[in-house]
N, C-alpha and C. Protein backbone atom coordinates (compact mmCIF):
# COMPACT_ATOMS: atom_id res chain seq x y z
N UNK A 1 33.98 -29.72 -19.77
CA UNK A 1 33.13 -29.43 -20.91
C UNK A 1 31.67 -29.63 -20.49
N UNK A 2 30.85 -29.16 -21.08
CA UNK A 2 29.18 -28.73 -20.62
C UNK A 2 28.38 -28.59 -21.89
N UNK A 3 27.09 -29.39 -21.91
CA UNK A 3 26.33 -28.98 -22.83
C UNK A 3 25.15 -28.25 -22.18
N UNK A 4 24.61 -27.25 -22.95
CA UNK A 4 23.28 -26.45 -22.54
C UNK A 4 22.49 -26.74 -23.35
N UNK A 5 21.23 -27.00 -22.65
CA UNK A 5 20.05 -27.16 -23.84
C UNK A 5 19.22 -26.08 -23.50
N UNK A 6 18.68 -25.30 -24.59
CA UNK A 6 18.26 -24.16 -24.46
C UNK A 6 16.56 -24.03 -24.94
N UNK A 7 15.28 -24.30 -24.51
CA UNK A 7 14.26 -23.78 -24.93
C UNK A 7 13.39 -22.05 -24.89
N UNK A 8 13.15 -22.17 -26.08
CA UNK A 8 12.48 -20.91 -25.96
C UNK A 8 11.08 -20.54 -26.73
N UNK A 9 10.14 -20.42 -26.10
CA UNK A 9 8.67 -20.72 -25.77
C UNK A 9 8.46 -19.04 -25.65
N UNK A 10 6.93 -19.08 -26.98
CA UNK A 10 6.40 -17.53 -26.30
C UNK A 10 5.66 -17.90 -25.08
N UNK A 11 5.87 -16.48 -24.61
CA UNK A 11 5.10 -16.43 -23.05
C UNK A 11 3.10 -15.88 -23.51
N UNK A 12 2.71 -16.71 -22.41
CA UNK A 12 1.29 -16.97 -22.42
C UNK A 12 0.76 -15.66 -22.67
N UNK A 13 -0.95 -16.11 -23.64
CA UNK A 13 -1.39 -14.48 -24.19
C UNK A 13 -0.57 -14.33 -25.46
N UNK A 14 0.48 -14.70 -25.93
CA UNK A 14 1.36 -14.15 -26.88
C UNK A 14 0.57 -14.82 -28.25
N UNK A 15 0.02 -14.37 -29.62
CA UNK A 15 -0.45 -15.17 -30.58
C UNK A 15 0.60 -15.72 -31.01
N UNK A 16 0.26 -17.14 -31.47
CA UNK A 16 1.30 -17.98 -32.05
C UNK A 16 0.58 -18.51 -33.83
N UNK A 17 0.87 -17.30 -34.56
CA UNK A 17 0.53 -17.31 -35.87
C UNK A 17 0.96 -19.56 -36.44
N UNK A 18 2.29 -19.71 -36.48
CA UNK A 18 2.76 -20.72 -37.17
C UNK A 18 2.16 -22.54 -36.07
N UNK A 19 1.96 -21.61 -34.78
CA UNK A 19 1.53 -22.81 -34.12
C UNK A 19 -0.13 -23.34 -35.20
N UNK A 20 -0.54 -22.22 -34.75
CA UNK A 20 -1.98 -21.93 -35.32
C UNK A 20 -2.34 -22.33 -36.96
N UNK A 21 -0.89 -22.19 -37.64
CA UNK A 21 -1.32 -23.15 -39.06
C UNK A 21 -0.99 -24.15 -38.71
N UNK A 22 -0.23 -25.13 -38.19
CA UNK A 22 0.15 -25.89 -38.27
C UNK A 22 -1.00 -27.16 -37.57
N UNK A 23 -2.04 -26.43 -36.52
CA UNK A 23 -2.63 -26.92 -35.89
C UNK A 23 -3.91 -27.49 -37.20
N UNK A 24 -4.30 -26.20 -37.86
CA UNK A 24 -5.39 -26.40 -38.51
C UNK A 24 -4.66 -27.49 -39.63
N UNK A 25 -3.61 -27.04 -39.80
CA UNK A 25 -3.43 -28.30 -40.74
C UNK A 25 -3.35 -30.04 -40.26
N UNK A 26 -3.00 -29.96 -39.17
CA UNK A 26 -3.04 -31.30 -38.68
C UNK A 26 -4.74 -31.98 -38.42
N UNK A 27 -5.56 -31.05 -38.33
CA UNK A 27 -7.20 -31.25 -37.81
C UNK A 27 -7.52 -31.51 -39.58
N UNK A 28 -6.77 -30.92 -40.46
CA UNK A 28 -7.48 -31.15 -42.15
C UNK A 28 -6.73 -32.51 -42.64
N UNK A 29 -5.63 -33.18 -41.63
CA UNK A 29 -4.92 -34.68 -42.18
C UNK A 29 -6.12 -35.89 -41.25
N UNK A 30 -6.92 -35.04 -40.78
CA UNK A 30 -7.67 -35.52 -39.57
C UNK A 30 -7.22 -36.11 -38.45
N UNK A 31 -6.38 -35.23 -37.56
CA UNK A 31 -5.92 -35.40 -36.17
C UNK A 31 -6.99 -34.37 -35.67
N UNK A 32 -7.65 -35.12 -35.20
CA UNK A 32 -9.20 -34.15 -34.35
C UNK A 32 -8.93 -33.65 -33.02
N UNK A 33 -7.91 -34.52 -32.07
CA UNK A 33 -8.27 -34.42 -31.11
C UNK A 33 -7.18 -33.71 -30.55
N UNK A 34 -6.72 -32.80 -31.34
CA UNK A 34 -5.43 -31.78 -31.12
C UNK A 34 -5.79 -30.39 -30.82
N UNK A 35 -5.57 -29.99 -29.16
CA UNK A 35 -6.30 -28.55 -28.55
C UNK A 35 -5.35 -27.29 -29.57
N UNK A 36 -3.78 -27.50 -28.69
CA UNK A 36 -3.49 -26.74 -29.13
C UNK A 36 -2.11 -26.61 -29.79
N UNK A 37 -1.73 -26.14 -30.29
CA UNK A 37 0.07 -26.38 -31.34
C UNK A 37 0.82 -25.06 -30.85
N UNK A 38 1.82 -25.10 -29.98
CA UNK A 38 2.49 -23.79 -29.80
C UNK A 38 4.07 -24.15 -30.29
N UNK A 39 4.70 -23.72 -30.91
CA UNK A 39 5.74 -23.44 -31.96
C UNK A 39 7.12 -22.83 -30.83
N UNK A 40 8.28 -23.59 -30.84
CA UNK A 40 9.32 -22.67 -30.38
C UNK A 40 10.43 -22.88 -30.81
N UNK A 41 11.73 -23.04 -29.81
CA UNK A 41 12.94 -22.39 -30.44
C UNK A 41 13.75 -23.79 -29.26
N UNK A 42 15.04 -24.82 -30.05
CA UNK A 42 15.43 -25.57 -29.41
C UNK A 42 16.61 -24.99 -29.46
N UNK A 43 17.53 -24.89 -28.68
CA UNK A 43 19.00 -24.60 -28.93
C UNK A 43 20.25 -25.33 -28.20
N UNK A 44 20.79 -25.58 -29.02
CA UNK A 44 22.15 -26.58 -28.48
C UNK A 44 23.68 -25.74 -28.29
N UNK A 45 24.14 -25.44 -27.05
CA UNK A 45 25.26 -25.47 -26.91
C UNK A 45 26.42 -25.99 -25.95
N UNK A 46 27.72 -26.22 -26.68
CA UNK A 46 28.25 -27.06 -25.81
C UNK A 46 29.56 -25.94 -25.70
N UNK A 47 30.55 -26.50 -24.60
CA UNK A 47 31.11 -25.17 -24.66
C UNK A 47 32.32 -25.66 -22.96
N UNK A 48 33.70 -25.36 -23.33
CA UNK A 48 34.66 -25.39 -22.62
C UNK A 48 34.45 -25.90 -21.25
N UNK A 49 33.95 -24.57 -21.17
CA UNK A 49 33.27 -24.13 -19.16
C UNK A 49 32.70 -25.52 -18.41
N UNK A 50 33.15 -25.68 -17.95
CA UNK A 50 32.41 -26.84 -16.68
C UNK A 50 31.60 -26.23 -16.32
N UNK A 51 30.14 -27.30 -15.85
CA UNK A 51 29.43 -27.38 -14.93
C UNK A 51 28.99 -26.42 -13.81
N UNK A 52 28.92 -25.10 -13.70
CA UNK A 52 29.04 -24.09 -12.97
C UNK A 52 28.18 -22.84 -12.74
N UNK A 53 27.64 -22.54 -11.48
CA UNK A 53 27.15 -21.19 -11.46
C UNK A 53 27.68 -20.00 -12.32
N UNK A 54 29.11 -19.86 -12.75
CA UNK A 54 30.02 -18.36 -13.34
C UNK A 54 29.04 -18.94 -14.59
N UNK A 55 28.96 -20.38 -14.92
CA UNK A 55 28.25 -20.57 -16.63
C UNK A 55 27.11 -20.40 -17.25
N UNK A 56 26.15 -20.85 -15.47
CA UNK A 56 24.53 -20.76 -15.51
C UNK A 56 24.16 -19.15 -15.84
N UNK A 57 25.22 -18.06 -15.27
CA UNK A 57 24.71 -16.52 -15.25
C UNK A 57 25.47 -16.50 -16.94
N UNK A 58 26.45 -16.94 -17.53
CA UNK A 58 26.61 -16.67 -18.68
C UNK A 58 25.44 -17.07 -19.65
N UNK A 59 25.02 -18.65 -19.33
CA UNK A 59 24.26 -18.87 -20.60
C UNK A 59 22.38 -17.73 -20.10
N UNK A 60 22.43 -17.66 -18.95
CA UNK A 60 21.42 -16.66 -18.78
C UNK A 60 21.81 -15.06 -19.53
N UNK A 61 22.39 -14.55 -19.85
CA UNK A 61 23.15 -13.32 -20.11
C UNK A 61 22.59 -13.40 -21.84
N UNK A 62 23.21 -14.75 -22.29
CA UNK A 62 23.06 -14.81 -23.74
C UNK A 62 21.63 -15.08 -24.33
N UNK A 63 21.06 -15.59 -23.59
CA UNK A 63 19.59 -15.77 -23.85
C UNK A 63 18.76 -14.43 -23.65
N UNK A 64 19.43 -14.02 -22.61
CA UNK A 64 18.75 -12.66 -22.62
C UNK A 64 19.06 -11.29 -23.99
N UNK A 65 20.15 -11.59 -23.89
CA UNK A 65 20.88 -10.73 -25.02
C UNK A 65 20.57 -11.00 -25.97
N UNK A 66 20.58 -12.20 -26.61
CA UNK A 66 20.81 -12.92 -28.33
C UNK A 66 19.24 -13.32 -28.44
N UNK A 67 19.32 -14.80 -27.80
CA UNK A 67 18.45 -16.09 -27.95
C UNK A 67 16.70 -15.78 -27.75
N UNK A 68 16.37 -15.00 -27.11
CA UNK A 68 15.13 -14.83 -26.98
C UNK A 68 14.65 -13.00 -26.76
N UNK A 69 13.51 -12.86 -27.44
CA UNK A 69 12.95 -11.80 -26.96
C UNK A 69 12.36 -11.24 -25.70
N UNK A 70 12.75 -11.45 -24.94
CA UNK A 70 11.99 -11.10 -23.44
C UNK A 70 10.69 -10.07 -23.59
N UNK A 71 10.61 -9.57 -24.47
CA UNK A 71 8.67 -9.13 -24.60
C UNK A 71 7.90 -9.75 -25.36
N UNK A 72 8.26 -11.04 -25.61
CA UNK A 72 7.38 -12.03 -26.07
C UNK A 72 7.52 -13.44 -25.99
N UNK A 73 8.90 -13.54 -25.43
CA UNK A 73 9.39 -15.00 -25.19
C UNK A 73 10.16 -15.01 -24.05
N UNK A 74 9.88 -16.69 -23.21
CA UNK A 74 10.15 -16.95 -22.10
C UNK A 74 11.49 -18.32 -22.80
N UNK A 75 12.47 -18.02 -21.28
CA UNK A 75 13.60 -19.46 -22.02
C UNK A 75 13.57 -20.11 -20.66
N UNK A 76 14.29 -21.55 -20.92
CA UNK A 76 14.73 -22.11 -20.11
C UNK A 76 15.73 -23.11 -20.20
N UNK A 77 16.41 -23.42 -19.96
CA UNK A 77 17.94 -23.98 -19.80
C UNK A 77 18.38 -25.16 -19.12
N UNK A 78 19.20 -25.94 -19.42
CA UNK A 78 19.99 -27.33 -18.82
C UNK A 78 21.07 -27.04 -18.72
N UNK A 79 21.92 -27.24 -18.29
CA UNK A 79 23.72 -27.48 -18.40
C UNK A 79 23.82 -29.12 -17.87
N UNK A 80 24.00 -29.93 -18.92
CA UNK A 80 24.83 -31.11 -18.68
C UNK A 80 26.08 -31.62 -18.44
């Protein structure tokens, strides 16, 4: 059995509308010294398959397919 932890982060250049409220709102609770707030995507899966290259190209497959947009978002991955 294997857990994957899955992040997914827009790729640089990309506007990040919700980072960007969230930022100004933290500078109006007065956190001043906050550059910048970028917003993403955590994902948890656990799953039969051991520990394995056949698993690393699966959970790459699904991220590509499902989990992230590849023209605006970059992922990256664990298997525990």
């Amino acid at each position: 059995m294997a857990k994957v932890k899955i992040y997914v982060t827009l790729k640089e250049g990309i506007l990040d509308p919700q980072g960007k409220t969230i930022g100004n709102a933290l500078e109006k609770m007065g956190y001043k010294n906050i550059e910048e707030v970028k917003v993403g995507k955590f994902i948890e899966i656990e799953t039969k398959d051991a520990k394995s290259a056949k698993l690393e190209k699966k959970v790459d497959e699904i991220c590509d397919k499902l989990l992230a947009n590849p023209n605006i978002e970059k992922y990256t991955f664990r298997v525990e």
